[in-house]
Every structure is written in structure tokens, then in C-alpha cells.
N, C-alpha and C. Protein backbone atom coordinates (compact mmCIF):
# COMPACT_ATOMS: atom_id res chain seq x y z
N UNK A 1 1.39 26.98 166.53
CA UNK A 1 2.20 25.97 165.89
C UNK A 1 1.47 24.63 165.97
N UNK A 2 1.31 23.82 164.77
CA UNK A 2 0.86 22.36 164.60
C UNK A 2 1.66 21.49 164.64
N UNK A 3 1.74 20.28 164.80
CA UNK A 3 2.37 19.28 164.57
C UNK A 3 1.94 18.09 164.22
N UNK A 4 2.38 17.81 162.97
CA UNK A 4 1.30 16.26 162.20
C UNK A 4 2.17 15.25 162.07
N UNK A 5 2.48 14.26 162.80
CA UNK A 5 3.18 13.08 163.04
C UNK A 5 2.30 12.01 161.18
N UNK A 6 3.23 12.64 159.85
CA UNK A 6 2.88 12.05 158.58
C UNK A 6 2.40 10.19 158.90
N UNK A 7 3.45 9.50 159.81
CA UNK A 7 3.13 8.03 159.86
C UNK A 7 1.83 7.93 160.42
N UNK A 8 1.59 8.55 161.28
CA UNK A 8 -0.17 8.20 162.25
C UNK A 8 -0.83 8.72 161.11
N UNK A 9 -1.16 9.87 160.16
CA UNK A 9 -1.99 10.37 159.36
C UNK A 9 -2.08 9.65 158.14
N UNK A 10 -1.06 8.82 157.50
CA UNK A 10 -1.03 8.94 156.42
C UNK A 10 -2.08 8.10 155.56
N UNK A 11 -2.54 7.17 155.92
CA UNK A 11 -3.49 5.79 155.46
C UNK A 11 -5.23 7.06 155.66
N UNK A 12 -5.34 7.93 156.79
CA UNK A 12 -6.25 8.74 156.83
C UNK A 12 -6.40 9.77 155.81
N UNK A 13 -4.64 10.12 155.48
CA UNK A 13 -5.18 11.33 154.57
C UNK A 13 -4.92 10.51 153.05
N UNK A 14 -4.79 9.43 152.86
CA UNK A 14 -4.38 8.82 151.92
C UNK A 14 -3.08 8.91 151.05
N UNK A 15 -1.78 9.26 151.46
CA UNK A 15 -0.91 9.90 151.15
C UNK A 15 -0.06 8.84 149.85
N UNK A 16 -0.34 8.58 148.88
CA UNK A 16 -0.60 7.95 147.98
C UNK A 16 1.21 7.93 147.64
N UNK A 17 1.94 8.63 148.34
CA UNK A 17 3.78 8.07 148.39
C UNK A 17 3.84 6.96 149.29
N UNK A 18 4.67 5.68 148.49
CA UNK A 18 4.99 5.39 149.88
C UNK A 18 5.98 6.02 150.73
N UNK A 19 7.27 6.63 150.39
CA UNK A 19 8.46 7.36 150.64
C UNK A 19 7.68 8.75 151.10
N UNK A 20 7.90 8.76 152.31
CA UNK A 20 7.28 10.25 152.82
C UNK A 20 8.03 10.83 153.82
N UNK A 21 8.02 11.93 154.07
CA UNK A 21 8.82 12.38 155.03
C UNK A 21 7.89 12.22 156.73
N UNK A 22 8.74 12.64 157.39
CA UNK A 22 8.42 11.83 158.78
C UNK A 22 6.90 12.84 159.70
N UNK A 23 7.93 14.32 159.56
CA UNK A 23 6.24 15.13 160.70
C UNK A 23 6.81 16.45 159.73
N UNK A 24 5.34 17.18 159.48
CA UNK A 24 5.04 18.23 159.39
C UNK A 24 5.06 19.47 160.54
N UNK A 25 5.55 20.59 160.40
CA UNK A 25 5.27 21.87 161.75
C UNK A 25 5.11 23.10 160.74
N UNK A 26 3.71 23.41 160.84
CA UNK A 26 2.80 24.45 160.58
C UNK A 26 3.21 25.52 161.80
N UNK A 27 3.65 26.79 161.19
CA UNK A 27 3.42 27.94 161.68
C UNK A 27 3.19 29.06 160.72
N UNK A 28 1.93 29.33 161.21
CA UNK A 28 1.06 30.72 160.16
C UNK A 28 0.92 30.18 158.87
N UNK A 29 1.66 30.67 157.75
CA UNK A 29 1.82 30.15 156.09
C UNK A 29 2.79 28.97 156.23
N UNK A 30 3.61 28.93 156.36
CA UNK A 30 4.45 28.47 156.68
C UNK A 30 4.45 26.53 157.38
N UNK A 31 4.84 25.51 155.94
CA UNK A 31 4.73 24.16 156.39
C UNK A 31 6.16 23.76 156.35
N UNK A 32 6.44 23.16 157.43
CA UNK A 32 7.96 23.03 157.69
C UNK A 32 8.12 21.16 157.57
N UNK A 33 8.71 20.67 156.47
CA UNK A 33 8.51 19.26 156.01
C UNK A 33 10.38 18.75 156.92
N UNK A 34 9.95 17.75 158.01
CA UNK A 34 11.05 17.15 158.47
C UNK A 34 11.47 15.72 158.10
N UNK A 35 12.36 15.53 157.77
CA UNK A 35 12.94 13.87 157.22
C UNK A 35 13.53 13.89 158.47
N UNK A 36 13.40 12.47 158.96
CA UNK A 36 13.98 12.41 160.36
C UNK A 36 15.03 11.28 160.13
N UNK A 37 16.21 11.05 160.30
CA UNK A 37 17.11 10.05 160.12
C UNK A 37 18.40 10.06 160.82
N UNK A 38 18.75 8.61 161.01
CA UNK A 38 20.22 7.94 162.19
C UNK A 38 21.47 8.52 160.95
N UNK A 39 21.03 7.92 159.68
CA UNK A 39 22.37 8.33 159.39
C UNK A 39 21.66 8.84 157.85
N UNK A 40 22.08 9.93 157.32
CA UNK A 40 21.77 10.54 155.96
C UNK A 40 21.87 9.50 154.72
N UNK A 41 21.23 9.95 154.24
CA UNK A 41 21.28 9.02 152.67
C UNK A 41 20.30 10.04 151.64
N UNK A 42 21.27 11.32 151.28
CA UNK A 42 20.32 12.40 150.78
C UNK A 42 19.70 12.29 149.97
N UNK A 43 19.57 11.28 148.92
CA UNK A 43 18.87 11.21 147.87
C UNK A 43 17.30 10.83 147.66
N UNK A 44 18.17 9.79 148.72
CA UNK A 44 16.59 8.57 149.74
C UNK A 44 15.54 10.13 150.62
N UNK A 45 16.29 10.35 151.06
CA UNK A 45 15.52 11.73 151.92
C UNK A 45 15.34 12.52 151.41
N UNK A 46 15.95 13.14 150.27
CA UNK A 46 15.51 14.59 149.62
C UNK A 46 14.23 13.81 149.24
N UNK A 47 14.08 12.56 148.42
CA UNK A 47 12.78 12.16 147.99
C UNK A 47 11.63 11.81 148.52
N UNK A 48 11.83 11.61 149.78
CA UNK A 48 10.75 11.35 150.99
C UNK A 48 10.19 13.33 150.73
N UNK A 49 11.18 14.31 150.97
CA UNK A 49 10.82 15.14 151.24
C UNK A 49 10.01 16.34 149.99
N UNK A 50 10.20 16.12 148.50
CA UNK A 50 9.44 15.90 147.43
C UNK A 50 8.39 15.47 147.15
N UNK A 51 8.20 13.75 147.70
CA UNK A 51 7.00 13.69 147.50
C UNK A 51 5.92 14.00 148.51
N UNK A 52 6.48 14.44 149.79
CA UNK A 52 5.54 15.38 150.50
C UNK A 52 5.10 16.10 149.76
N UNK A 53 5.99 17.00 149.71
CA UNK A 53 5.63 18.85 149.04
C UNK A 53 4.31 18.54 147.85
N UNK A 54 4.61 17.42 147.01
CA UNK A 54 4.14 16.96 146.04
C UNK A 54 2.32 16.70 146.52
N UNK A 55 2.68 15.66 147.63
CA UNK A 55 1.61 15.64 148.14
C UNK A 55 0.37 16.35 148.71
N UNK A 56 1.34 17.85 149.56
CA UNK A 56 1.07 18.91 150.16
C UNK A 56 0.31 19.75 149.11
N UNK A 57 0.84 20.26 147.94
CA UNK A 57 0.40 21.16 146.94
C UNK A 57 -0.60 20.13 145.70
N UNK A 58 -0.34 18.85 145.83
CA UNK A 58 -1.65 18.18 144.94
C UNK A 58 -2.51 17.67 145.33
N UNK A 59 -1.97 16.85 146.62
CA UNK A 59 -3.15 15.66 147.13
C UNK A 59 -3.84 16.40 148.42
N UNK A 60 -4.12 15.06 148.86
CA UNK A 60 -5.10 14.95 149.80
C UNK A 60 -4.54 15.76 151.29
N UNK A 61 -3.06 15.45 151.14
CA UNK A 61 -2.81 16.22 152.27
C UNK A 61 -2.66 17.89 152.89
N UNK A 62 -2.51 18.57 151.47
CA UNK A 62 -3.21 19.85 151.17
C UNK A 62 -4.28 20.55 152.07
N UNK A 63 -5.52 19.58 151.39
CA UNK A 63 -6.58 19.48 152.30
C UNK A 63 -6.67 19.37 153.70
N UNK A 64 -5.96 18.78 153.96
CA UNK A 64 -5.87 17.87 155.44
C UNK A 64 -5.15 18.89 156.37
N UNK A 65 -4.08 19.68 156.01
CA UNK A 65 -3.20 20.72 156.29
C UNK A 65 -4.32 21.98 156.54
N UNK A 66 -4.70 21.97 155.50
CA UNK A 66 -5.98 23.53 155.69
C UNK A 66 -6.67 23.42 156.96
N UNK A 67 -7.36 22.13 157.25
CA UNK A 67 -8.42 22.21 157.64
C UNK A 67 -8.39 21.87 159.56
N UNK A 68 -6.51 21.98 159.31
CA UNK A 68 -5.93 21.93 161.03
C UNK A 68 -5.65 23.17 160.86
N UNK A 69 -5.57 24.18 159.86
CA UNK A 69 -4.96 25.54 160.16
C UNK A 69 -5.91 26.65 159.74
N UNK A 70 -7.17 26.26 160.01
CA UNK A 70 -8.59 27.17 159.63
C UNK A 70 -8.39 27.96 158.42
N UNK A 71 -7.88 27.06 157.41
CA UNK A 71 -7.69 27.26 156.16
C UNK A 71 -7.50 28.32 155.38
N UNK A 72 -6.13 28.80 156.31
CA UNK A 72 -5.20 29.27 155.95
C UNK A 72 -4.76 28.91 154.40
N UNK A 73 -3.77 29.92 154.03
CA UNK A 73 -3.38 29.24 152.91
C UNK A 73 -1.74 29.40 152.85
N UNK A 74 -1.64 28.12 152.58
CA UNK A 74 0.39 27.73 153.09
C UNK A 74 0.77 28.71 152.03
N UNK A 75 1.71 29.41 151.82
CA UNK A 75 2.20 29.97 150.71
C UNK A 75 3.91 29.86 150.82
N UNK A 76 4.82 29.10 152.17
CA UNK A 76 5.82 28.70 151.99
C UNK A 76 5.88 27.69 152.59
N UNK A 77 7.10 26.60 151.95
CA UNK A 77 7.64 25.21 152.54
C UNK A 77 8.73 25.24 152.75
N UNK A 78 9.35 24.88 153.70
CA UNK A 78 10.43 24.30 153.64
C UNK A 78 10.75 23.28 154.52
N UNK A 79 11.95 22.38 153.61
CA UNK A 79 12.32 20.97 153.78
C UNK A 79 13.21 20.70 154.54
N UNK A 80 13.80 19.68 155.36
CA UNK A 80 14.89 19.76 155.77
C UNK A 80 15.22 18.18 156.56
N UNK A 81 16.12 18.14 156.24
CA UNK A 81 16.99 16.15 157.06
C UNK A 81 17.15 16.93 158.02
N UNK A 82 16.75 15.89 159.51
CA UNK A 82 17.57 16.12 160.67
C UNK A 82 17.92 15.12 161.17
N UNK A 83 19.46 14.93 161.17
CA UNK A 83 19.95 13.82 161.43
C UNK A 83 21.10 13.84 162.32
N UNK A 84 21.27 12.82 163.35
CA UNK A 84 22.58 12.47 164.20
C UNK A 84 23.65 12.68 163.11
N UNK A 85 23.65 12.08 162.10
CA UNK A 85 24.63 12.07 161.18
C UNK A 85 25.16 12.67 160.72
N UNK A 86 26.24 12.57 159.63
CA UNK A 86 27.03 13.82 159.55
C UNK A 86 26.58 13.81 157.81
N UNK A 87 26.70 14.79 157.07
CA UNK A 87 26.41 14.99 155.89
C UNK A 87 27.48 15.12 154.64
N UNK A 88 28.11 14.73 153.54
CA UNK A 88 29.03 14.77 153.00
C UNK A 88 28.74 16.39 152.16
N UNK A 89 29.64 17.05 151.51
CA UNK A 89 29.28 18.55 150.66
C UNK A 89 28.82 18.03 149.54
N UNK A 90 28.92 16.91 148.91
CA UNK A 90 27.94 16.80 147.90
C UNK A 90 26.45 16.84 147.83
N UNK A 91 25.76 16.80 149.58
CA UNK A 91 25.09 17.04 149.59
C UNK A 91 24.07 18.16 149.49
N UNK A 92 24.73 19.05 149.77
CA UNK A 92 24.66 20.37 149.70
C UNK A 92 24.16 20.69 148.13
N UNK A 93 25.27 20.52 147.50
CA UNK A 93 25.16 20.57 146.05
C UNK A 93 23.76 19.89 145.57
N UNK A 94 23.63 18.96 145.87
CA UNK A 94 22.35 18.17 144.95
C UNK A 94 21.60 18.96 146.22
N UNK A 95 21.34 19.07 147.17
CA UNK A 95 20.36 19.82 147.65
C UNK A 95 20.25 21.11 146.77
N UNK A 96 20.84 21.68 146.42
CA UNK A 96 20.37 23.03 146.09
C UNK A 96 20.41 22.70 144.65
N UNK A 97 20.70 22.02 143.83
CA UNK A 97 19.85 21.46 142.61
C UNK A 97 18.62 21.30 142.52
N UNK A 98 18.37 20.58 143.46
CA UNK A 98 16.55 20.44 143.23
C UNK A 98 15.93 21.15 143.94
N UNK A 99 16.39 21.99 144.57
CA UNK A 99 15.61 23.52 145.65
C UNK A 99 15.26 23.57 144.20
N UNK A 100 16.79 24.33 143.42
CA UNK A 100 16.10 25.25 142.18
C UNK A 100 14.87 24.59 141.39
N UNK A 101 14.97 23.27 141.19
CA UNK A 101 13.83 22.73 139.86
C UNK A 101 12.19 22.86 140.86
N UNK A 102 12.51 22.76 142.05
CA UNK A 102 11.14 23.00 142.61
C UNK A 102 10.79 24.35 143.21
N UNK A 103 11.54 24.79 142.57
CA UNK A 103 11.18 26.77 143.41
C UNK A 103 10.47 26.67 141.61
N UNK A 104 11.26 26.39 140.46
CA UNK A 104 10.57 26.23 139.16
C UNK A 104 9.59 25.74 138.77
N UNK A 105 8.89 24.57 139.58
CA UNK A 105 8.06 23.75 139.44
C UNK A 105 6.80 24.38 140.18
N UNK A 106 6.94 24.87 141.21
CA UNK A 106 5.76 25.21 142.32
C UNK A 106 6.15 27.04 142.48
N UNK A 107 5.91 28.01 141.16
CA UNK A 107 6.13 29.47 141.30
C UNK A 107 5.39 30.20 142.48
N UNK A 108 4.13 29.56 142.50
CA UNK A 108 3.46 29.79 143.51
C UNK A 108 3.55 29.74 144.86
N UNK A 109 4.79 29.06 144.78
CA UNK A 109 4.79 29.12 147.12
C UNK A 109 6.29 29.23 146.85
N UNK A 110 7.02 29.65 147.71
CA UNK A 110 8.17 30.06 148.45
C UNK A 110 8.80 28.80 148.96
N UNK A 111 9.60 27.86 148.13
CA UNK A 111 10.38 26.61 148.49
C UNK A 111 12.00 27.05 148.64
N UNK A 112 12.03 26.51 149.73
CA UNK A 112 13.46 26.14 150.45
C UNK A 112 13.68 24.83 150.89
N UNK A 113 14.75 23.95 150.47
CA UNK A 113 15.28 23.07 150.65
C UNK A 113 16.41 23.08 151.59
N UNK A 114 16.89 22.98 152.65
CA UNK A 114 17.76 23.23 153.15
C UNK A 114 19.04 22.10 153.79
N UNK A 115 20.09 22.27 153.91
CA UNK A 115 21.38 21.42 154.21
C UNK A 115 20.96 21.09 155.50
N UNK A 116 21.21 19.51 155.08
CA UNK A 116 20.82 18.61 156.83
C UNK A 116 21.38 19.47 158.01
N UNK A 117 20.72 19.17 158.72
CA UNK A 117 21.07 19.89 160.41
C UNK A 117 21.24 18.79 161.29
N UNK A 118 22.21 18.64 161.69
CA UNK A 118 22.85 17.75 162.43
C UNK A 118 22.62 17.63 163.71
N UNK A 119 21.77 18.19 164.29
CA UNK A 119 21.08 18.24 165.56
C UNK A 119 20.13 19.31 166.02
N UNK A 120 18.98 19.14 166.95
CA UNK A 120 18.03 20.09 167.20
C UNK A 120 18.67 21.47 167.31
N UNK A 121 19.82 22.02 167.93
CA UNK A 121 20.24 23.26 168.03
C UNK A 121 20.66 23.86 166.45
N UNK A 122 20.94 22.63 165.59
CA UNK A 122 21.17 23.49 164.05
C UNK A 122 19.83 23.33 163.24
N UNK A 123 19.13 22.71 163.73
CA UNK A 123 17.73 22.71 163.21
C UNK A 123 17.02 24.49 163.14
N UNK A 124 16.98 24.53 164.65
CA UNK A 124 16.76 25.66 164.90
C UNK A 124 17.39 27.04 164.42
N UNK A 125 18.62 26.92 164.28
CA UNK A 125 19.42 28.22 163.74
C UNK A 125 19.04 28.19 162.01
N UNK A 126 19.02 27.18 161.90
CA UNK A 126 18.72 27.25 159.92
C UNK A 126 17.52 27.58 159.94
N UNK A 127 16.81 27.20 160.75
CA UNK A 127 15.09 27.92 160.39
C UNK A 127 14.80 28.94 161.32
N UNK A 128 15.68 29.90 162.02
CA UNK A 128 15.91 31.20 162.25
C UNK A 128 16.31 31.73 161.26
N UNK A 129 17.45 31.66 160.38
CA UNK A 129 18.24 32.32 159.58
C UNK A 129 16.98 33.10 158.40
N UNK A 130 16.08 31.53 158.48
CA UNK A 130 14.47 32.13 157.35
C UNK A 130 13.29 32.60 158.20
N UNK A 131 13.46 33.21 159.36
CA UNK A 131 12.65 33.90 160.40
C UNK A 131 11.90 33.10 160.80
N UNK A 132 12.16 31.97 161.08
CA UNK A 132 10.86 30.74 161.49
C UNK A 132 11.37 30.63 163.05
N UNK A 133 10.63 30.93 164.03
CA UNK A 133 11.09 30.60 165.51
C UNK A 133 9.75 29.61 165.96
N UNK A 134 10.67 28.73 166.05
CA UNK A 134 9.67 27.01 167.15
C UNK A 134 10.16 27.75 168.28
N UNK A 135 9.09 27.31 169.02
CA UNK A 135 9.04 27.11 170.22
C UNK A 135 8.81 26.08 171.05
């Protein structure tokens, strides 16, 4: 398992968003994009977490990802808010709106967007549920 703290990297890998999501966790194929936030604002965060992916599959950070994971090749992402906060069900909804346009957009890798997790223990169970175990 990796862990890429996006704010320390980003001016290095040139991450040409300013809106980015917070740390990356690489396990095997598998790039796990975290928005880290006090209180949700899903729109603001789904888009931090977009123009990662964006970044991940076009830019520089692609690269930068390979070459911590002996260049491997990511073939799934998934996104996710983790926040103290609590999340309204509309969020849900526009979350899984734009899962679909980017599972459409990127055929090639395995995108999941997933409903904020409201603390490290639901962090963990939602990315069990898709066989991903942190340790």
C-alpha cells in the first residue's frame, strides 16, 4: 500500500487543477482518490475528486503514480469524501450521476464514486464492500 499526500506532490508533479483532492492510497491496480473535509459541500468535492481522476488518467500524475508502483498499471479508481460531517440524500443522487458519465468517459478503468463516509470505520466498510482492505 502507497500513500501520496496530493498537497506535498502537487507543484512536483505539476498537477495543473487547482481544486484537487487531498491523498491518494494505491493498492495493487487499484488508486483510491480521498477528499478530506469538516463539513461536505458535494459538488465542491465531487470536483476536487474529478479533476484528480482527470489528472490521474491524462496528466502528469499518471506518470508519477506508475513510477511509485513499479509501473503497474492502475486499471481501477475509486473516489470518495471523508468527512466528520453528515451528508444530505441528494448527495447520493448527484454522486451517482456523475459515477455514471465517468464510468462513460474513462471505459477503460473501473470507476466508482462512492457516498461520503462519515468516519474512518465507514470509510473502511465501503471500500470492503469493493474488496479493498487498508491496513
Amino acid at each position: 500500500m502507497i500513500i501520496i499526500d496530493l498537497e506535498k506532490i502537487a507543484d512536483e508533479v505539476e498537477i495543473r487543477q487547482e481544486k484537487h483532492a487531498d491523498r491518494l492510497i494505491i493498492i495493487g491496480d487499484t488508486v483510491i482518490i480521498i477528499e478530506e473535509t469538516g463539513r461536505i459541500h458535494t459538488r465542491d468535492d465531487v470536483e476536487k475528486i474529478i479533476n484528480t481522476i482527470n489528472e490521474l488518467i491524462n496528466g502528469k500524475l499518471g506518470e508519477y503514480v506508475a513510477s511509485k508502483t513499479r509501473n503497474r498499471d492502475i486499471t481501477r479508481i475509486v473516489g470518495i469524501i471523508h468527512s466528520r460531517g453528515s451528508s444530505k440524500g441528494k448527495s447520493v443522487q448527484y454522486i451517482a450521476s456523475v459515477n455514471r458519465e465517468l464510468q462513460e468517459r474513462y471505459r477503460d478503468f473501473s470507476i466508482s464514486l462512492l457516498s461520503p463516509a462519515s468516519c474512518s470505520r465507514d470509510l473502511m466498510n465501503k471500500l470492503r464492500k469493493l474488496n479493498i482492505e487498508i491496513r
